[in-house]
PDB file of N, CA and C in Angstrom:
ATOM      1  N   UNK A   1       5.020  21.113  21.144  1.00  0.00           N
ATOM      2  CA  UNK A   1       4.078  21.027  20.034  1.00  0.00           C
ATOM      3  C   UNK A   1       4.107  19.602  19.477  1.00  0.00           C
ATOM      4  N   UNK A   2       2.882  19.048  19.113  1.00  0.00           N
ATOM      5  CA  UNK A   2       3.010  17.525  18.911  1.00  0.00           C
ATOM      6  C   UNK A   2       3.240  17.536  17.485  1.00  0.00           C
ATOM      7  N   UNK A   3       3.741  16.209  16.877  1.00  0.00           N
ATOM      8  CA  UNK A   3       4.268  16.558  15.625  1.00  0.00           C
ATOM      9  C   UNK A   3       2.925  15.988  14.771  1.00  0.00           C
ATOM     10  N   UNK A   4       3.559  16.744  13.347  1.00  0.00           N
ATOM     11  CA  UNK A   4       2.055  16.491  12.602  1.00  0.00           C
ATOM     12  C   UNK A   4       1.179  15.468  12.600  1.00  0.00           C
ATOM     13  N   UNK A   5       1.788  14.232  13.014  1.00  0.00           N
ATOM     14  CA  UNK A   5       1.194  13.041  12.318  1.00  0.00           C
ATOM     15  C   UNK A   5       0.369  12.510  13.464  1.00  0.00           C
ATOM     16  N   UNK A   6       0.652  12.716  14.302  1.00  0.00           N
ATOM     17  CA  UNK A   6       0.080  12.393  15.741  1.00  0.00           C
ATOM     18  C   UNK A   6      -1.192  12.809  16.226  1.00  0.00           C
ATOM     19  N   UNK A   7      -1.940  11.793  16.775  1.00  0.00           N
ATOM     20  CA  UNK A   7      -3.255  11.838  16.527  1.00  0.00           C
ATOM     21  C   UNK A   7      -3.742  12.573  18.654  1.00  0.00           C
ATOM     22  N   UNK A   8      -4.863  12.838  18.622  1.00  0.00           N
ATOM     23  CA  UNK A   8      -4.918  13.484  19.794  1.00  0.00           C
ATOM     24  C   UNK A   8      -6.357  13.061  19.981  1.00  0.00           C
ATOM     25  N   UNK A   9      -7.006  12.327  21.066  1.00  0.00           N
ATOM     26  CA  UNK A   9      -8.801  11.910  21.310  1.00  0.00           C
ATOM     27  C   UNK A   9      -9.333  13.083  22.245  1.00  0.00           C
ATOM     28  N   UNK A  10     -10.219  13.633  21.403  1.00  0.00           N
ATOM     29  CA  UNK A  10     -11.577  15.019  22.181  1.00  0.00           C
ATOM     30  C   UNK A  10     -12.597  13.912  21.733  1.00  0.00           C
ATOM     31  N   UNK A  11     -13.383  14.228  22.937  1.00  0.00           N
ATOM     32  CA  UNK A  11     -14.925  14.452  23.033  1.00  0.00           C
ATOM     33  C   UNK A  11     -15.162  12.672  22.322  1.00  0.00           C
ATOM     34  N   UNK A  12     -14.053  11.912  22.204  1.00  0.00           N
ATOM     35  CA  UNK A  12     -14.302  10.765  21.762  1.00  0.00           C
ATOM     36  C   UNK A  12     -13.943  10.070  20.228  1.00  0.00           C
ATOM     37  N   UNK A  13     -13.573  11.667  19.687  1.00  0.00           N
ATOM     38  CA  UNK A  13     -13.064  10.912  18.418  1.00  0.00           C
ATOM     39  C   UNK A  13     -12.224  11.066  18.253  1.00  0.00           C
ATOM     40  N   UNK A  14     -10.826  10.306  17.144  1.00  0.00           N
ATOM     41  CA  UNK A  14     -10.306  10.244  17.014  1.00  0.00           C
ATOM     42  C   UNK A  14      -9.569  11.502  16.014  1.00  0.00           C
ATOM     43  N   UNK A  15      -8.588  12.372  16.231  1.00  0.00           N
ATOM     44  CA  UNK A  15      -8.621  13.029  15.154  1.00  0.00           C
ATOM     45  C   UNK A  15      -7.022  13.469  15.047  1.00  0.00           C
ATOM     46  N   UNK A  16      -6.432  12.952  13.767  1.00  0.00           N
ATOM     47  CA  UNK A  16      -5.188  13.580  13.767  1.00  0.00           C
ATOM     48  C   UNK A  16      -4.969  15.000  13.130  1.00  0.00           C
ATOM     49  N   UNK A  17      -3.900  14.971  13.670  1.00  0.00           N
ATOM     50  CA  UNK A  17      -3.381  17.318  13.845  1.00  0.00           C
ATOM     51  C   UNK A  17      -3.465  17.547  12.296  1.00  0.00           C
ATOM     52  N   UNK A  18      -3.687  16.643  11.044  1.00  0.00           N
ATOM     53  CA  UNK A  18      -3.720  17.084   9.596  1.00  0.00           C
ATOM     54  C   UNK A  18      -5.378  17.670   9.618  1.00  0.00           C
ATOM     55  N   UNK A  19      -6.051  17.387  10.266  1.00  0.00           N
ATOM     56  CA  UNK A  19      -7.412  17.875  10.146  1.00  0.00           C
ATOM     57  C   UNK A  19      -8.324  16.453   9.776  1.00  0.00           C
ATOM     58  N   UNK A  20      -7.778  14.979   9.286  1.00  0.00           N
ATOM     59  CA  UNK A  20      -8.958  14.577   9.155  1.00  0.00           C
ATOM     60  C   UNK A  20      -9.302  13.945  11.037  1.00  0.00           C
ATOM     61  N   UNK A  21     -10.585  13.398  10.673  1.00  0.00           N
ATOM     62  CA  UNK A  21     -11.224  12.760  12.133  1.00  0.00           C
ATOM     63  C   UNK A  21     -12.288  11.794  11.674  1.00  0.00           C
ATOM     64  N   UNK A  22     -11.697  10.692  12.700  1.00  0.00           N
ATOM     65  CA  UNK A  22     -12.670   9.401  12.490  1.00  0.00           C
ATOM     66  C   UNK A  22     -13.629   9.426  13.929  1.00  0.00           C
ATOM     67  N   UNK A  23     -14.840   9.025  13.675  1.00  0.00           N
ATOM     68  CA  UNK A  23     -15.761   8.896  14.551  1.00  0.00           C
ATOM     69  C   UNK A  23     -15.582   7.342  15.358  1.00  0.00           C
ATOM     70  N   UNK A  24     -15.116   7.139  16.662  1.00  0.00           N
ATOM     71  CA  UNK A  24     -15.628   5.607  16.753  1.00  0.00           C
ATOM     72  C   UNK A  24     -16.947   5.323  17.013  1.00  0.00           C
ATOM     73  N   UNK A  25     -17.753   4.090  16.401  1.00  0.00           N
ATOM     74  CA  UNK A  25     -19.040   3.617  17.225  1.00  0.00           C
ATOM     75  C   UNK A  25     -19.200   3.283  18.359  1.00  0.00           C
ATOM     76  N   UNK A  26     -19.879   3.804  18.975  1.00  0.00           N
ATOM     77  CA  UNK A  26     -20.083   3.164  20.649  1.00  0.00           C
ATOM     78  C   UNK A  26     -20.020   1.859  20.807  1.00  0.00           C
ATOM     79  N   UNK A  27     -20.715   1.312  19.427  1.00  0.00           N
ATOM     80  CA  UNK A  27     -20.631  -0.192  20.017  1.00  0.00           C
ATOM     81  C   UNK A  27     -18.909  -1.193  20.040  1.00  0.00           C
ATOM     82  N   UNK A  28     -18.255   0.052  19.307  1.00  0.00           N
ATOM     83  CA  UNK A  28     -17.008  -0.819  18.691  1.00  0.00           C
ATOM     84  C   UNK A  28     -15.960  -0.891  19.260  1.00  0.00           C
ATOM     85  N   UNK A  29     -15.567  -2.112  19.924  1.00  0.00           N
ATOM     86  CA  UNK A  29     -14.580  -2.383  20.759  1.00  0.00           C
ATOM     87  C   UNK A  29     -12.863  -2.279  20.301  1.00  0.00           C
ATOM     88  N   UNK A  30     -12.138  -1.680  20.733  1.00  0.00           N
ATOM     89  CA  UNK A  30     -10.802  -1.484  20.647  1.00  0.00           C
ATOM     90  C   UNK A  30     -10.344  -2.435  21.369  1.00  0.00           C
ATOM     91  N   UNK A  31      -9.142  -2.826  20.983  1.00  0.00           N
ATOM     92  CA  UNK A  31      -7.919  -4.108  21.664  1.00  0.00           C
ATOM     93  C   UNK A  31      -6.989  -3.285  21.566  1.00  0.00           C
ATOM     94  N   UNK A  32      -5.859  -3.545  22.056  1.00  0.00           N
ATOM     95  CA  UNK A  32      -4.542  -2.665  21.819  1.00  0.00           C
ATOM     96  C   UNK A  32      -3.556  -4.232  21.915  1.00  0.00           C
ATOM     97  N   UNK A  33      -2.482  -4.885  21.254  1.00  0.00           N
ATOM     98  CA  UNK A  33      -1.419  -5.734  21.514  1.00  0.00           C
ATOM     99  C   UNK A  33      -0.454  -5.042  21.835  1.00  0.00           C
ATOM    100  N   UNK A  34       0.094  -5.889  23.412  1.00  0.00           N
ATOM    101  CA  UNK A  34       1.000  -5.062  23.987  1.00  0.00           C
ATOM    102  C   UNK A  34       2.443  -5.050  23.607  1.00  0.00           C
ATOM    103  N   UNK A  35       2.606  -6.107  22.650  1.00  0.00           N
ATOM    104  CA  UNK A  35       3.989  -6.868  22.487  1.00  0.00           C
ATOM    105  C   UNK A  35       4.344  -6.004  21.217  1.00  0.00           C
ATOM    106  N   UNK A  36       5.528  -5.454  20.728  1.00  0.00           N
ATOM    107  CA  UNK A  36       5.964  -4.789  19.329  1.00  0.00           C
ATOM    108  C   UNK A  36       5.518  -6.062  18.209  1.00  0.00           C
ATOM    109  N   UNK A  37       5.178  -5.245  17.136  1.00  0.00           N
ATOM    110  CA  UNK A  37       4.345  -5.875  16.136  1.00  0.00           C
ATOM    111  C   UNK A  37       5.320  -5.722  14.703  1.00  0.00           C
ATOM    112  N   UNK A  38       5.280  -6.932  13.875  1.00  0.00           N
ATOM    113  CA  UNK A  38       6.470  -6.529  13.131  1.00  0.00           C
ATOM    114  C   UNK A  38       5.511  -5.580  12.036  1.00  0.00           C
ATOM    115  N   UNK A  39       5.459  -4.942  11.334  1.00  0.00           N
ATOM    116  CA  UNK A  39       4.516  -4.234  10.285  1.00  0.00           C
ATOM    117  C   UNK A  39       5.000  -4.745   8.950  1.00  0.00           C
ATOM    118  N   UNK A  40       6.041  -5.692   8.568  1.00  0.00           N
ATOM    119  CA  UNK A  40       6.449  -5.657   7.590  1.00  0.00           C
ATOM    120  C   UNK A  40       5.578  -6.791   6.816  1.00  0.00           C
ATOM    121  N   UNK A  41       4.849  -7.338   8.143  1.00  0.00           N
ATOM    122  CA  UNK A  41       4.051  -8.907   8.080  1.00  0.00           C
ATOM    123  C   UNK A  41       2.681  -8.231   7.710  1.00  0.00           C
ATOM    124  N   UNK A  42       2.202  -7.404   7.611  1.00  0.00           N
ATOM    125  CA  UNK A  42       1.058  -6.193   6.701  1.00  0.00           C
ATOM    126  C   UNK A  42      -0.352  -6.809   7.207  1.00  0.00           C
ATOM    127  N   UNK A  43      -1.415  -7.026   6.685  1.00  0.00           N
ATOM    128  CA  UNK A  43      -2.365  -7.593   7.267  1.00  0.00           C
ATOM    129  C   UNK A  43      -2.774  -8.571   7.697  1.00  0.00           C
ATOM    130  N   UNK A  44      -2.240  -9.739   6.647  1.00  0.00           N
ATOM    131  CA  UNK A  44      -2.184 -11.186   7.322  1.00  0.00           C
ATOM    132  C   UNK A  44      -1.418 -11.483   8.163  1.00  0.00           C
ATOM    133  N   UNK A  45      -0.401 -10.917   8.654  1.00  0.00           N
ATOM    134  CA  UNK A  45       0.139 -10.988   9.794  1.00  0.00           C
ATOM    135  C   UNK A  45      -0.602 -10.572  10.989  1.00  0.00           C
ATOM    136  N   UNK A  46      -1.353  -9.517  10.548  1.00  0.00           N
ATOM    137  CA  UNK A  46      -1.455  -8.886  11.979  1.00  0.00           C
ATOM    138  C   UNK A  46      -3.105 -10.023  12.176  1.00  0.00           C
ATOM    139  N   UNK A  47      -3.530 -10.303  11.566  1.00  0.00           N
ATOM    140  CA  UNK A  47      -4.861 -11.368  11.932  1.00  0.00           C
ATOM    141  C   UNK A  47      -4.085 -12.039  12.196  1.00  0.00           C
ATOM    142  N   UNK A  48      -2.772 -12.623  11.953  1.00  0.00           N
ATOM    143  CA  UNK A  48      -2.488 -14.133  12.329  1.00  0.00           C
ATOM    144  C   UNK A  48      -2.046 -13.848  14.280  1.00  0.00           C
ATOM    145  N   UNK A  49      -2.052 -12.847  14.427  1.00  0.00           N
ATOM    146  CA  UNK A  49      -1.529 -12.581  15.623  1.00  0.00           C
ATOM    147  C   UNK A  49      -2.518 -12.200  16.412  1.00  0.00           C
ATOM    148  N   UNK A  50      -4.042 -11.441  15.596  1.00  0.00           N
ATOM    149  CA  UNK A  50      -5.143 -11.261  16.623  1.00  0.00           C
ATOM    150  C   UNK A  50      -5.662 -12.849  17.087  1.00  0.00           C
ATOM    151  N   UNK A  51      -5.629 -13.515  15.658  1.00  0.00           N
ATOM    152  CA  UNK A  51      -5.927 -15.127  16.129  1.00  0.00           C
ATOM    153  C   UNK A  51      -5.322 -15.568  17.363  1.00  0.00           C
ATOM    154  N   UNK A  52      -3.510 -15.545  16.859  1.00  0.00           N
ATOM    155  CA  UNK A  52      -2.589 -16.526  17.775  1.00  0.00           C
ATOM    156  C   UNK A  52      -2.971 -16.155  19.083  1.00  0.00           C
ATOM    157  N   UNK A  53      -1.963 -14.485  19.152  1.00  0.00           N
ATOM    158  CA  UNK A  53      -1.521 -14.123  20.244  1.00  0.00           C
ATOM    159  C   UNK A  53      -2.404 -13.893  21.374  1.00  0.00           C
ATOM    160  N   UNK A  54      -3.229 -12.843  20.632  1.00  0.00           N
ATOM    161  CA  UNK A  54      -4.778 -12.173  21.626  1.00  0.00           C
ATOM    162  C   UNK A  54      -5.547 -12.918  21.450  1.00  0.00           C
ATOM    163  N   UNK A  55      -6.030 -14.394  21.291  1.00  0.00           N
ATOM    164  CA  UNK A  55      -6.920 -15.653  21.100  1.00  0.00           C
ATOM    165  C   UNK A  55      -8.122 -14.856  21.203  1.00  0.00           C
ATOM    166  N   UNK A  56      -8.168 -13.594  19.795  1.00  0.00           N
ATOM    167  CA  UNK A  56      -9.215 -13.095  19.264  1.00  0.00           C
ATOM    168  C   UNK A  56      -9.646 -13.625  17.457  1.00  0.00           C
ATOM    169  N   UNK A  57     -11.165 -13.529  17.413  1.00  0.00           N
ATOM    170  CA  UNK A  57     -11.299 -13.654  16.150  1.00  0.00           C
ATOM    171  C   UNK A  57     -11.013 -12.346  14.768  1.00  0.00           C
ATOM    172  N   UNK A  58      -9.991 -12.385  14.213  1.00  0.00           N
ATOM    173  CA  UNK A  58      -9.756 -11.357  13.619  1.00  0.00           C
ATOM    174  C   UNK A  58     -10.639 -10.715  12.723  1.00  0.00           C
ATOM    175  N   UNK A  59     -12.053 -11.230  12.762  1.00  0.00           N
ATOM    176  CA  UNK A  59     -12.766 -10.830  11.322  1.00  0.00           C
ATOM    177  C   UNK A  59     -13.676 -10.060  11.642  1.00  0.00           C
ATOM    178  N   UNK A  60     -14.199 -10.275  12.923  1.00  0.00           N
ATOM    179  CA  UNK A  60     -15.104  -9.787  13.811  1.00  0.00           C
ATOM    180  C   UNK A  60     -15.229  -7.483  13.438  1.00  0.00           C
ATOM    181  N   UNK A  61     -16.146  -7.410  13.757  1.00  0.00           N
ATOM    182  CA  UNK A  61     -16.381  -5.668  14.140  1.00  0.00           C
ATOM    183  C   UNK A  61     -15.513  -4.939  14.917  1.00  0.00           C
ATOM    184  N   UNK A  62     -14.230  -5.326  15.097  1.00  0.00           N
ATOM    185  CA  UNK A  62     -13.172  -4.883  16.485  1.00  0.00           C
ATOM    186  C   UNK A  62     -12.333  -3.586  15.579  1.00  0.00           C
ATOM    187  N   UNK A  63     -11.690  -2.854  16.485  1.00  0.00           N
ATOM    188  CA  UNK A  63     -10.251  -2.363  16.168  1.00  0.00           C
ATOM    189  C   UNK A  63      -9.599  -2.893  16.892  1.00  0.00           C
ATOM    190  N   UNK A  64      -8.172  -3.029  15.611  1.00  0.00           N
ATOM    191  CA  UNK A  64      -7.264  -3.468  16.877  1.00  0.00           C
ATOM    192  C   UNK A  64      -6.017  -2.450  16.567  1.00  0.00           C
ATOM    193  N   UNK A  65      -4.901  -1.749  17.811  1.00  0.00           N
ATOM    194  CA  UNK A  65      -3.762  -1.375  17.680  1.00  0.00           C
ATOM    195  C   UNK A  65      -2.821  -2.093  17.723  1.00  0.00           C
ATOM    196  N   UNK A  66      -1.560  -1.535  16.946  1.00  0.00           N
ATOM    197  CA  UNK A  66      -0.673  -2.768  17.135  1.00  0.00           C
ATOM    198  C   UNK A  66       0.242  -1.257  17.010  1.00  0.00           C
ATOM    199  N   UNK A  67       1.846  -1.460  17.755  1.00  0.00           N
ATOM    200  CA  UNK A  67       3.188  -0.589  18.006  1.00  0.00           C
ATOM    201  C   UNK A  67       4.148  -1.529  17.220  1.00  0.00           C
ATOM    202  N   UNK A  68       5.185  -0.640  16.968  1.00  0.00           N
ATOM    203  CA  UNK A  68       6.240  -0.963  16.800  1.00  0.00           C
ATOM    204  C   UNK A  68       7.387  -1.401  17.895  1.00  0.00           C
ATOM    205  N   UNK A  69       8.858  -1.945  17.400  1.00  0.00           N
ATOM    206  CA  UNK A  69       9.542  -2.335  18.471  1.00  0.00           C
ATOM    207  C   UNK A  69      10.056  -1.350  19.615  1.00  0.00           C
ATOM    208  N   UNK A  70       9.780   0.255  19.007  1.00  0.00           N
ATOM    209  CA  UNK A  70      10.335   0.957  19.764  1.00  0.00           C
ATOM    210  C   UNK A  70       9.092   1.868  19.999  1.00  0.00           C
ATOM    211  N   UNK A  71       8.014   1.370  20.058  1.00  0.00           N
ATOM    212  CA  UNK A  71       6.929   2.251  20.787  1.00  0.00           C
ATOM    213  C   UNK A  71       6.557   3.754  20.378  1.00  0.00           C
ATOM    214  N   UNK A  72       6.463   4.000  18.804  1.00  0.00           N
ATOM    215  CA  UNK A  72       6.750   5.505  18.399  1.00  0.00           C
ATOM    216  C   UNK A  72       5.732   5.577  17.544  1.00  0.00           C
ATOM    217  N   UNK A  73       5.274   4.878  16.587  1.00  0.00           N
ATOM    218  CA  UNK A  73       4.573   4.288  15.809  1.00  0.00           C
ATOM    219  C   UNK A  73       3.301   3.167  16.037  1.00  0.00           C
ATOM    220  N   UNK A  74       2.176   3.272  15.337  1.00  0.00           N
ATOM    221  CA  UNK A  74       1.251   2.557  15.743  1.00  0.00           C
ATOM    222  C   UNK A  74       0.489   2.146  14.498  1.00  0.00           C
ATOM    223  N   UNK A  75      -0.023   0.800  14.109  1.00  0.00           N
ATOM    224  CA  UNK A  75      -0.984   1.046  13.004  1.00  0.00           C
ATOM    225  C   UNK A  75      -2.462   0.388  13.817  1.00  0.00           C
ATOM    226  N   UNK A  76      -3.309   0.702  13.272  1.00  0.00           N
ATOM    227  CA  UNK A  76      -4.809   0.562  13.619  1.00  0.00           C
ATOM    228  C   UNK A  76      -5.295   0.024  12.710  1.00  0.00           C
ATOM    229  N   UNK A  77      -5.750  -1.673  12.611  1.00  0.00           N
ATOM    230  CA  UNK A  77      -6.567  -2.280  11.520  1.00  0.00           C
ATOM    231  C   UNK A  77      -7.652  -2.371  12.151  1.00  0.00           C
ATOM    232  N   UNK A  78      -8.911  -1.849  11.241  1.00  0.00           N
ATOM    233  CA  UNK A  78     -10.543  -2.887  11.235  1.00  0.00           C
ATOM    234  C   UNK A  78     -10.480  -4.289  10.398  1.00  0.00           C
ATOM    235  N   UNK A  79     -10.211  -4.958  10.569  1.00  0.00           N
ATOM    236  CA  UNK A  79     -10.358  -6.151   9.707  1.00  0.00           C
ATOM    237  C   UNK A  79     -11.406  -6.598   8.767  1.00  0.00           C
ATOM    238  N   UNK A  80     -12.228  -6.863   7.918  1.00  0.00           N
ATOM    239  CA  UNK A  80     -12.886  -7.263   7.503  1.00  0.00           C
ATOM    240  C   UNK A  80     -13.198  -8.658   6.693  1.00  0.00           C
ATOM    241  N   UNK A  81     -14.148  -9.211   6.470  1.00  0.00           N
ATOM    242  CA  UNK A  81     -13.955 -10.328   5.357  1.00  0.00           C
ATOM    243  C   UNK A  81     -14.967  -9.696   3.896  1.00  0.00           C
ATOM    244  N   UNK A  82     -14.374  -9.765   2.779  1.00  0.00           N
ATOM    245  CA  UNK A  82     -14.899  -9.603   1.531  1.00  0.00           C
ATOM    246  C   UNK A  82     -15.476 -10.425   1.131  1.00  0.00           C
ATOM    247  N   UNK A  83     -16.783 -10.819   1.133  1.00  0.00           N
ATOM    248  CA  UNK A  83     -17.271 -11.916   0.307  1.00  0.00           C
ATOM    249  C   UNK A  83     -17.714 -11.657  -0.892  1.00  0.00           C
ATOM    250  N   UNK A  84     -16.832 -12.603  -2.014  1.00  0.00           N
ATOM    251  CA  UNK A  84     -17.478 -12.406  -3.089  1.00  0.00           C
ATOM    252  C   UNK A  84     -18.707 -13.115  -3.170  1.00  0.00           C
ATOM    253  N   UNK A  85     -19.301 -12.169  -4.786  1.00  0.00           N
ATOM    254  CA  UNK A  85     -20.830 -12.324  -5.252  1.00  0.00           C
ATOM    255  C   UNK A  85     -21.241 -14.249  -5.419  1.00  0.00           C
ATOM    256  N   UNK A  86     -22.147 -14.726  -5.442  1.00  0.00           N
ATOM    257  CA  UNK A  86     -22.130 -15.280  -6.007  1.00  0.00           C
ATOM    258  C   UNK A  86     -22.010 -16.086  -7.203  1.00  0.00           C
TER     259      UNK A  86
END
């Protein structure tokens, strides 16, 4: 039995065993980084690494996955940029 938190893909979406489910867009490209990711480095880390490592633009329409050192754990950022109003 998989444990609660753990997410399982039908029919294309994403949906973890708590009941919620995210839809992906067709158009929206996933990356996965293969290397353990520190999480403690929170979001600006992890752009500084879609920049560095995956010589991707982090701001862009992407998902990206990133693991931990022991492969058990995963977080999933969309990145965005906020522009303020004028």
């Amino acid at each position: 039995m998989p444990a609660p938190a753990e997410a399982q893909l039908r029919d294309g979406a994403l949906r973890p065993s708590h009941g919620a489910m995210r839809q992906l867009d067709d158009a929206l490209k996933v990356y996965a980084h293969r290397d353990a990711a520190d999480f403690r480095k929170r979001i600006n880390g992890l752009a500084a690494i879609v920049k560095q490592s995956m010589k991707l633009h982090p701001f862009v329409r992407t998902v990206y996955v990133f693991s931990n050192q022991r492969h058990d754990r995963i977080t999933v950022a969309l990145l965005r940029v906020r522009l303020s109003p004028p």
